[in-house]
Protein backbone atom coordinates (compact mmCIF):
# COMPACT_ATOMS: atom_id res chain seq x y z
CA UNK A 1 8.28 -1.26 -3.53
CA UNK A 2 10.62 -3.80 -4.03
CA UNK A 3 13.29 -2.30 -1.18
CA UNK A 4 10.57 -3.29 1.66
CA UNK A 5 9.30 -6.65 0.02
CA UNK A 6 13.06 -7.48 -0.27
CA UNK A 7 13.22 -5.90 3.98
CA UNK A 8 10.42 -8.29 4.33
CA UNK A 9 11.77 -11.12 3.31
CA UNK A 10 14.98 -11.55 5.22
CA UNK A 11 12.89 -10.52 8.17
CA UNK A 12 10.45 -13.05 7.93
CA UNK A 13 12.10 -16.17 7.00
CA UNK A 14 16.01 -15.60 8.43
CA UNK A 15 15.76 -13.19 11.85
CA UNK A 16 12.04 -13.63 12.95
CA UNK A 17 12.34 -17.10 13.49
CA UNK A 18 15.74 -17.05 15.70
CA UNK A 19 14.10 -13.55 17.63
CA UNK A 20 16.93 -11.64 15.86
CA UNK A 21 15.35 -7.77 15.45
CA UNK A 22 16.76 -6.49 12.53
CA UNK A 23 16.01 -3.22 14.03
CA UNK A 24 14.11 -0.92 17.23
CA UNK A 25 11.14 -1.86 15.55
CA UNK A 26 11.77 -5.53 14.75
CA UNK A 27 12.62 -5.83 18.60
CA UNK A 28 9.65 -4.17 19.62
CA UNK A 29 7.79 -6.98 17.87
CA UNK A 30 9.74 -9.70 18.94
CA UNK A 31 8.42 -8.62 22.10
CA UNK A 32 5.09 -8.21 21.78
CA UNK A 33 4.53 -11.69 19.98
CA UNK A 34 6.52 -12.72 22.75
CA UNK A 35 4.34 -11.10 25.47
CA UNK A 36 0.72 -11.36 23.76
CA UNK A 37 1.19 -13.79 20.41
CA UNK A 38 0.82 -10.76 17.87
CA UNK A 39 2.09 -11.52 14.68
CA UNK A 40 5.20 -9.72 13.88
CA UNK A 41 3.74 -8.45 10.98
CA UNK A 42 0.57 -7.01 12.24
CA UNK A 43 2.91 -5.18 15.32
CA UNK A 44 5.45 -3.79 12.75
CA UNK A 45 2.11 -2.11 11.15
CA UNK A 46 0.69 -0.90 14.38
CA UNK A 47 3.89 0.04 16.00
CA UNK A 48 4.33 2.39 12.77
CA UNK A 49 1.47 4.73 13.07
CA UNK A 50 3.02 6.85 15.80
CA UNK A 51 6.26 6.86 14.01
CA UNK A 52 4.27 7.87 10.40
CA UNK A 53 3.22 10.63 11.79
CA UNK A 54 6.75 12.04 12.99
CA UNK A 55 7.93 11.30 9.26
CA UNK A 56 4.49 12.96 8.06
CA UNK A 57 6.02 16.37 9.99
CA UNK A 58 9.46 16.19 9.97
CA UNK A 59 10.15 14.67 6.33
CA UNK A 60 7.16 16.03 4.38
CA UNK A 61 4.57 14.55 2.70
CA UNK A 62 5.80 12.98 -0.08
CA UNK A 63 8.63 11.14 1.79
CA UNK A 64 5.55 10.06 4.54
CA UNK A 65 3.44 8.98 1.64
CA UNK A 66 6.33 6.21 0.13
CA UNK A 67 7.45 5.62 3.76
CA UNK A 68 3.46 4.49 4.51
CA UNK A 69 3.46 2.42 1.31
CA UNK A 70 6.87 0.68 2.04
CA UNK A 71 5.80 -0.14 5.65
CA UNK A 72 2.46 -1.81 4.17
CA UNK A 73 4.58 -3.98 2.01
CA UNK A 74 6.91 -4.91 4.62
CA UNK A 75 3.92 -5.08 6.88
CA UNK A 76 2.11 -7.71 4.40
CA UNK A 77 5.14 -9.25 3.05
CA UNK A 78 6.21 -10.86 7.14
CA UNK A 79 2.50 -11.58 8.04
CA UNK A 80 2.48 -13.59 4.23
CA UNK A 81 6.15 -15.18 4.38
CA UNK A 82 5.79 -15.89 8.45
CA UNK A 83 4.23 -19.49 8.17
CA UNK A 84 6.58 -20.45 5.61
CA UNK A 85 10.01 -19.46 7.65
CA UNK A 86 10.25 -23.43 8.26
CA UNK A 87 11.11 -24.17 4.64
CA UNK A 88 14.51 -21.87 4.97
CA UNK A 89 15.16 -21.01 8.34
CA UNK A 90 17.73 -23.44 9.99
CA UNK A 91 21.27 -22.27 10.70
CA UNK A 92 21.50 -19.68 12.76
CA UNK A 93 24.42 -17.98 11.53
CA UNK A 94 23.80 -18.50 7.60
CA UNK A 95 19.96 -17.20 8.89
CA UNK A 96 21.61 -14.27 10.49
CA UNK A 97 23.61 -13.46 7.36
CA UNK A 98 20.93 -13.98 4.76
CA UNK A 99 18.44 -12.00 6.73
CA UNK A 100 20.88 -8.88 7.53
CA UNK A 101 21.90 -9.03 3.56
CA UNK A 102 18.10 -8.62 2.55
CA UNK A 103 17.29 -6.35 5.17
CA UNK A 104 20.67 -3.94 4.39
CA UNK A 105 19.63 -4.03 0.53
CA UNK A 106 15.91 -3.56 1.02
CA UNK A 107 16.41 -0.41 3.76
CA UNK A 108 19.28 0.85 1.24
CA UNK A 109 16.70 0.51 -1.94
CA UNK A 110 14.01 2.47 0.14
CA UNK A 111 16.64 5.63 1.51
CA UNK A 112 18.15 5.80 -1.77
CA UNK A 113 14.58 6.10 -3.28
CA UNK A 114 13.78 9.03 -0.45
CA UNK A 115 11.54 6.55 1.47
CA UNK A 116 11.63 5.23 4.79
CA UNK A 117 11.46 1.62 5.93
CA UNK A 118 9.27 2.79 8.79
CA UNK A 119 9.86 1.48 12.70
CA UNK A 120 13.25 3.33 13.94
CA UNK A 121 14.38 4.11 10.44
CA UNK A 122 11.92 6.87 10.54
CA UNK A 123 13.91 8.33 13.05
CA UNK A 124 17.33 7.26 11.38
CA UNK A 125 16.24 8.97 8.31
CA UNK A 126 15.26 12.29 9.88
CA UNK A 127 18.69 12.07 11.83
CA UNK A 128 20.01 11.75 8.51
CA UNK A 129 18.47 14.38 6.33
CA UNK A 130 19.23 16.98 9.45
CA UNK A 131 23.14 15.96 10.90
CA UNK A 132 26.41 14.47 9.45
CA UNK A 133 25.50 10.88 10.29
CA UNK A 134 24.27 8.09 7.48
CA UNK A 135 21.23 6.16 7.49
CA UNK A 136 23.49 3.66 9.03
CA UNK A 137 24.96 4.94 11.39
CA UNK A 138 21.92 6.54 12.56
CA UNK A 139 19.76 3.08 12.79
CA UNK A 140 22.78 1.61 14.68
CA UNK A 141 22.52 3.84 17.04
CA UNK A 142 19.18 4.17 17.59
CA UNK A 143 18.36 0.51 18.06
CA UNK A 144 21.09 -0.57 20.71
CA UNK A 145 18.72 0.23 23.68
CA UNK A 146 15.93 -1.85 22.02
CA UNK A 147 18.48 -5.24 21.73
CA UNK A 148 18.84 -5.05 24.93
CA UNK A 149 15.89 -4.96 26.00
CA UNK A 150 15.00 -8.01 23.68
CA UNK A 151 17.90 -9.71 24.85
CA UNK A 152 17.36 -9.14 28.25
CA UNK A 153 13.86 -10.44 28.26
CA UNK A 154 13.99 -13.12 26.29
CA UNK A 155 17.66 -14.64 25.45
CA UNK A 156 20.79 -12.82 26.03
CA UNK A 157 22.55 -14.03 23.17
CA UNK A 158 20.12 -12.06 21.11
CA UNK A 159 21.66 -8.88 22.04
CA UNK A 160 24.94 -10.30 20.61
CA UNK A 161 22.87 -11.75 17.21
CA UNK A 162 20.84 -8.50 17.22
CA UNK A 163 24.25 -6.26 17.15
CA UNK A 164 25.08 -8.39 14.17
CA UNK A 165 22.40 -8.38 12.09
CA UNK A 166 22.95 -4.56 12.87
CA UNK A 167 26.64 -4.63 11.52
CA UNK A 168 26.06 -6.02 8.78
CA UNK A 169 23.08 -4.59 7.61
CA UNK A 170 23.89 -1.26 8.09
CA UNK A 171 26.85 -1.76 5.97
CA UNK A 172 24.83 -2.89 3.30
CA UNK A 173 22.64 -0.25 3.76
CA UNK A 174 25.57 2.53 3.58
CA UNK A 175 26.88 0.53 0.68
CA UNK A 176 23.58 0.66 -1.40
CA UNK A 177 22.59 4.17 -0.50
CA UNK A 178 26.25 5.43 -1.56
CA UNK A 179 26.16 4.08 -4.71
CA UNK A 180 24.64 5.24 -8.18
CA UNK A 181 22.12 2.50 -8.20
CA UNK A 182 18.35 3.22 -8.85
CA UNK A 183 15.23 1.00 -9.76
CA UNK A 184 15.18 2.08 -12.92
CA UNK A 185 18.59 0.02 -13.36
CA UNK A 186 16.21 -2.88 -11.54
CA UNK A 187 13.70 -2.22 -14.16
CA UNK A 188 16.16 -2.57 -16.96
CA UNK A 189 17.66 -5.91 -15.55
CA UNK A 190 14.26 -7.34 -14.60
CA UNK A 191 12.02 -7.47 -17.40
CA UNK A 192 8.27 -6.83 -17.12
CA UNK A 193 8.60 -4.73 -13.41
């Protein structure tokens, strides 16, 4: 799916390496490589399987099916892209953009393709399908306690960057999943995918 290799991507080279979660998840991850030198892509994976099987029973099975796929491919996509975060990571705040950009557009992609980015957004996208609130606005608030835990145990100032990344990616994500935009457009624009 290319909505969680694109997820991947700004998670991997622009927010991993500055600790910036892009999301509960993310955090969760930060912390354990923190605590116990897990790659963050191998804890994304394992952190999902309790959270795939909420989606499994809550958003049915086709939903859990592209949801297990799309967390595989972000899964693979940070544990292949992690050693090479040296070659574009620098600036912190261009990081922080570029990363929350690709994150917002990859989670978007997914939702508006009825999967789920796995992590929190599981839980964001069943508060979504059953109350008033978007995918956005769901994720936001779902992931506050988890930057500050992050923040608290490792840097402070990642709470701030965390709340950020959150901003701006859920906009992105709102943005995408409100518009008529589908990968079949992608598949007319890009050629051969």
């Amino acid at each position: 799916m290319i909505g969680a290799a694109i997820q991947g991507t700004g998670m991997a080279l622009f927010l991993f390496p500055h600790a910036i979660p892009s999301g509960g998840a993310a955090g969760i991850a930060i912390l354990v490589e923190y605590w116990i030198s897990i790659s963050h892509g191998w804890s994304l994976w394992l952190l999902n399987i309790p959270l795939l099987i909420v989606s499994l029973s809550l958003l049915g099975l086709s939903t859990a099916i592209r949801t297990i796929y799309s967390v595989t491919v972000t899964s693979f996509v940070v544990i292949l892209l992690e050693s090479f975060h040296h070659l574009f990571a620098g600036q912190l705040l261009l990081d922080l953009v570029l990363g929350s950009l690709l994150f917002g557009t990859g989670v978007g992609i997914l939702f508006k393709n009825k999967a789920s980015s796995g992590g929190m957004a599981i839980i964001a996208h069943v508060i979504a399908t059953y109350s008033r609130f978007s995918p956005g606005q769901a994720m936001l608030i779902v992931n506050s306690s988890i930057f500050i835990i992050t923040g608290f145990v490792i840097d402070w100032k990642i709470i701030i960057l965390a709340f950020i990344a959150q901003l701006i990616g859920t906009r992105v994500i709102d943005f995408v999943f409100k518009r008529p935009f589908s990968l079949k457009l992608v598949k007319k624009v890009l050629p051969g995918h």
